[in-house]
Protein backbone atom coordinates (compact mmCIF):
# COMPACT_ATOMS: atom_id res chain seq x y z
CA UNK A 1 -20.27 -25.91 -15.35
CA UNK A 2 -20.11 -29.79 -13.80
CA UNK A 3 -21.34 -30.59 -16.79
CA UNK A 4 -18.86 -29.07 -19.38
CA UNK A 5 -16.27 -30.18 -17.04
CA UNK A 6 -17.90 -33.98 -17.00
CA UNK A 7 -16.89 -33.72 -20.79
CA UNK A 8 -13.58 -32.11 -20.77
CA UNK A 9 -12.56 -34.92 -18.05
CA UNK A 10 -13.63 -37.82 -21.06
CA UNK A 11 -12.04 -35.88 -23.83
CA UNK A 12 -8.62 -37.29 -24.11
CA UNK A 13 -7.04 -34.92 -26.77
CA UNK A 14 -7.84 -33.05 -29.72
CA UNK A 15 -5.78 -31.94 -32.28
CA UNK A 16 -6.19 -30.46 -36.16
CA UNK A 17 -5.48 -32.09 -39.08
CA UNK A 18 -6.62 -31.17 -42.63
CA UNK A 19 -8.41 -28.29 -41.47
CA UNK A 20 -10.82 -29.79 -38.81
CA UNK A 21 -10.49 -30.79 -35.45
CA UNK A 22 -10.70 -34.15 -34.35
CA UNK A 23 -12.09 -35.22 -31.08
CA UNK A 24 -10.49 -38.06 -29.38
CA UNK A 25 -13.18 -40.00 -26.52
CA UNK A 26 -12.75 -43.46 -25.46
CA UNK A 27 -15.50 -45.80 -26.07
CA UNK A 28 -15.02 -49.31 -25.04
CA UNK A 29 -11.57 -49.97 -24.49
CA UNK A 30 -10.00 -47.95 -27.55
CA UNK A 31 -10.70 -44.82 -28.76
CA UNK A 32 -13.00 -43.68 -31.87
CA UNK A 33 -12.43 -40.34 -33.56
CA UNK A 34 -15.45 -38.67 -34.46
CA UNK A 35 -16.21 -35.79 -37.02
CA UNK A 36 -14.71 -38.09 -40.20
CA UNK A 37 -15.83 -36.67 -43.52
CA UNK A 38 -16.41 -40.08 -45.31
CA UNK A 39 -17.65 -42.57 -42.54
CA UNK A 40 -20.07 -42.82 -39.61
CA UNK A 41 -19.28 -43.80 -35.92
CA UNK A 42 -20.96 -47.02 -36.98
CA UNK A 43 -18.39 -47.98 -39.74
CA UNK A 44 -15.73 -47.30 -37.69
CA UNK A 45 -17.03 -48.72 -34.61
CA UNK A 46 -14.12 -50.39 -32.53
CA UNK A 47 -11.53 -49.01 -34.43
CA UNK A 48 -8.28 -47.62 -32.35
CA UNK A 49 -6.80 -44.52 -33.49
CA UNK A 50 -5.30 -43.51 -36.13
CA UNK A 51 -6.75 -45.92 -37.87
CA UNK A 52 -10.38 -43.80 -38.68
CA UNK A 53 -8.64 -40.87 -39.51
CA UNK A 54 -6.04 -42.81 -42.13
CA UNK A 55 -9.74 -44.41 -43.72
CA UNK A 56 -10.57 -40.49 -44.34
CA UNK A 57 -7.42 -39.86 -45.41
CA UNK A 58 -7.53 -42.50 -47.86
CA UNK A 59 -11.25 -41.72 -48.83
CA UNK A 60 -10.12 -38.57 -49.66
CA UNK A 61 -6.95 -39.20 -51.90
CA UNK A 62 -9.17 -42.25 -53.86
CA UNK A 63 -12.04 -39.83 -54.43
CA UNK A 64 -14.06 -42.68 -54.42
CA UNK A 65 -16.20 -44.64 -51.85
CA UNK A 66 -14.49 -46.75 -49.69
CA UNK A 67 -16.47 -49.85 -47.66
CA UNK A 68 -16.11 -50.91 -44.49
CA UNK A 69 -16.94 -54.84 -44.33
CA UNK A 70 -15.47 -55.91 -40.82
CA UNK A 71 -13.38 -53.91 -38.63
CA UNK A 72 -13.53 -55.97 -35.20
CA UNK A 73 -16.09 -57.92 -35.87
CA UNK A 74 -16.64 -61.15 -38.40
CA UNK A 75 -13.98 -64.23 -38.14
CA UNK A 76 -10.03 -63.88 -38.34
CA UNK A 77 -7.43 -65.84 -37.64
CA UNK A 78 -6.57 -65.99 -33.59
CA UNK A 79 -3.73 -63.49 -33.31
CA UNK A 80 -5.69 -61.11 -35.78
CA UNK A 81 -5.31 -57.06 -35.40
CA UNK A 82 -9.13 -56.92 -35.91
CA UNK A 83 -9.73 -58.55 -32.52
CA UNK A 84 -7.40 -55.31 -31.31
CA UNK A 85 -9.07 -52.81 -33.35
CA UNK A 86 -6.07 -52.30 -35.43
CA UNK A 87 -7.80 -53.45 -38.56
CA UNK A 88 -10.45 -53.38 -41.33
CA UNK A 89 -11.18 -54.91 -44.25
CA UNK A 90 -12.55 -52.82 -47.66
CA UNK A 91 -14.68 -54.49 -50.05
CA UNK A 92 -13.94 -55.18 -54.20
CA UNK A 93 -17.42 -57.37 -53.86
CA UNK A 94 -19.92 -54.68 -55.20
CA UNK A 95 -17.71 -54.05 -58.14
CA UNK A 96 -17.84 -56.20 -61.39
CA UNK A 97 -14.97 -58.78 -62.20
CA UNK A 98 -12.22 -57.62 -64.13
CA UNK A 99 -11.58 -53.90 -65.21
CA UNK A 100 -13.85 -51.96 -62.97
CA UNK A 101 -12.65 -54.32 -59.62
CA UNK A 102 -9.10 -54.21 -60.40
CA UNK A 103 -8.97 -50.63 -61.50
CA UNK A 104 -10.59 -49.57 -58.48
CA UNK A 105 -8.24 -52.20 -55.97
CA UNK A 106 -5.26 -50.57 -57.97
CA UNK A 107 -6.34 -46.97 -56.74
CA UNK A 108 -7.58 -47.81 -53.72
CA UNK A 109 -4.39 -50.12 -52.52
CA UNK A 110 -2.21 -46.45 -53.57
CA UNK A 111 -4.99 -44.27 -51.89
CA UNK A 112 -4.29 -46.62 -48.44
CA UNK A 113 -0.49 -46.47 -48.95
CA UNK A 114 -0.51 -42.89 -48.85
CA UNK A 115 -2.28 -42.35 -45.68
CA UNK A 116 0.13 -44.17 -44.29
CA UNK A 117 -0.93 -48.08 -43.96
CA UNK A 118 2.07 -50.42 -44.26
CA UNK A 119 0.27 -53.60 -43.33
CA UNK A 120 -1.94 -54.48 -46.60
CA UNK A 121 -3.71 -57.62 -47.80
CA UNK A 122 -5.05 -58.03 -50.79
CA UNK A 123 -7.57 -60.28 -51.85
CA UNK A 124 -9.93 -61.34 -54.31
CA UNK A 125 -13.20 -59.56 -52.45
CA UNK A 126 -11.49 -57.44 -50.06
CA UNK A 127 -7.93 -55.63 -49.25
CA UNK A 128 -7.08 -55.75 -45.19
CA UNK A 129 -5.43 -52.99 -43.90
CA UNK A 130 -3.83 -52.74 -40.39
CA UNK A 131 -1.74 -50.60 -38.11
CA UNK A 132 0.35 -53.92 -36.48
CA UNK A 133 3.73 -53.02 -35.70
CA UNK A 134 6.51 -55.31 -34.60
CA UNK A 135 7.23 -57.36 -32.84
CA UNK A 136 3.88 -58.66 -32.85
CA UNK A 137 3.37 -58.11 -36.55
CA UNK A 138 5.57 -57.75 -39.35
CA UNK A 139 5.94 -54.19 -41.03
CA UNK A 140 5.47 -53.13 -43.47
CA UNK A 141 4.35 -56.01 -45.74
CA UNK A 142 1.74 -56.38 -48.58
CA UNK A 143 0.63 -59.69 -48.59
CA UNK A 144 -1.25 -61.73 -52.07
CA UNK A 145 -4.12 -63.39 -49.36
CA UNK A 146 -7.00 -65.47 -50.01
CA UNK A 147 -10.86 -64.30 -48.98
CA UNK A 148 -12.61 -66.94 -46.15
């Protein structure tokens, strides 16, 4: 019994969504959800809720695969919502040039908007999505960005 009530002590909510129940445990200072249907606890390492959920979310309206390049780590700009686990970028790279990249930014940029991002970047290898909210950050905005 200490040790079931060891883990109900670390468990700080769960609720249901879509049909499964999401477990909410801090790890680090923010908190990952685990159980996603589309991405590991690796992929979405760092990242504060809701922000794994919304990537399922999306996953799941594109129908497509979605990847994770850098969520906290990599290099950003100083006041960047990566370095608060409020972000993630999605890579176009592993697509071809043209029709196939563009097609697929075009669905996955709708498939993001829907699950309720408000904060997107799009740019030639990647689109950045982030959960900033004002003051700090301007929202919602879709901003024509450049890759490093």
């Amino acid at each position: 019994m200490a040790c079931f009530g060891s883990v109900l002590a670390v468990i700080k909510g769960f609720f249901r969504t879509g049909g499964m129940i999401k477990i909410s445990i801090p790890l680090g200072s923010g908190f990952n959800t685990i159980n996603l249907k589309h991405f590991t606890d690796q992929e979405v390492a760092g990242l504060m809720d809701p922000n794994p959920a919304m990537l399922d979310q999306a996953r799941d309206i594109l129908g497509q695969p979605i990847i994770i390049t850098f969520t906290t780590g990599g290099q950003h700009c100083g006041h960047s919502t990566h370095y608060k686990g409020l972000a993630a970028d999605l890579g176009l790279g592993h697509l071809a040039e043209g029709f196939d990249r563009d097609t697929y930014r075009w669905a996955l940029i709708k498939a993001i908007y829907a699950a309720g991002y408000q904060r997107i970047e799009d740019c030639p290898l990647h689109v950045h999505v982030d959960t900033g909210q004002p003051p700090d950050y301007p929202s919602p905005v879709l901003i024509l960005g450049q890759d490093a």
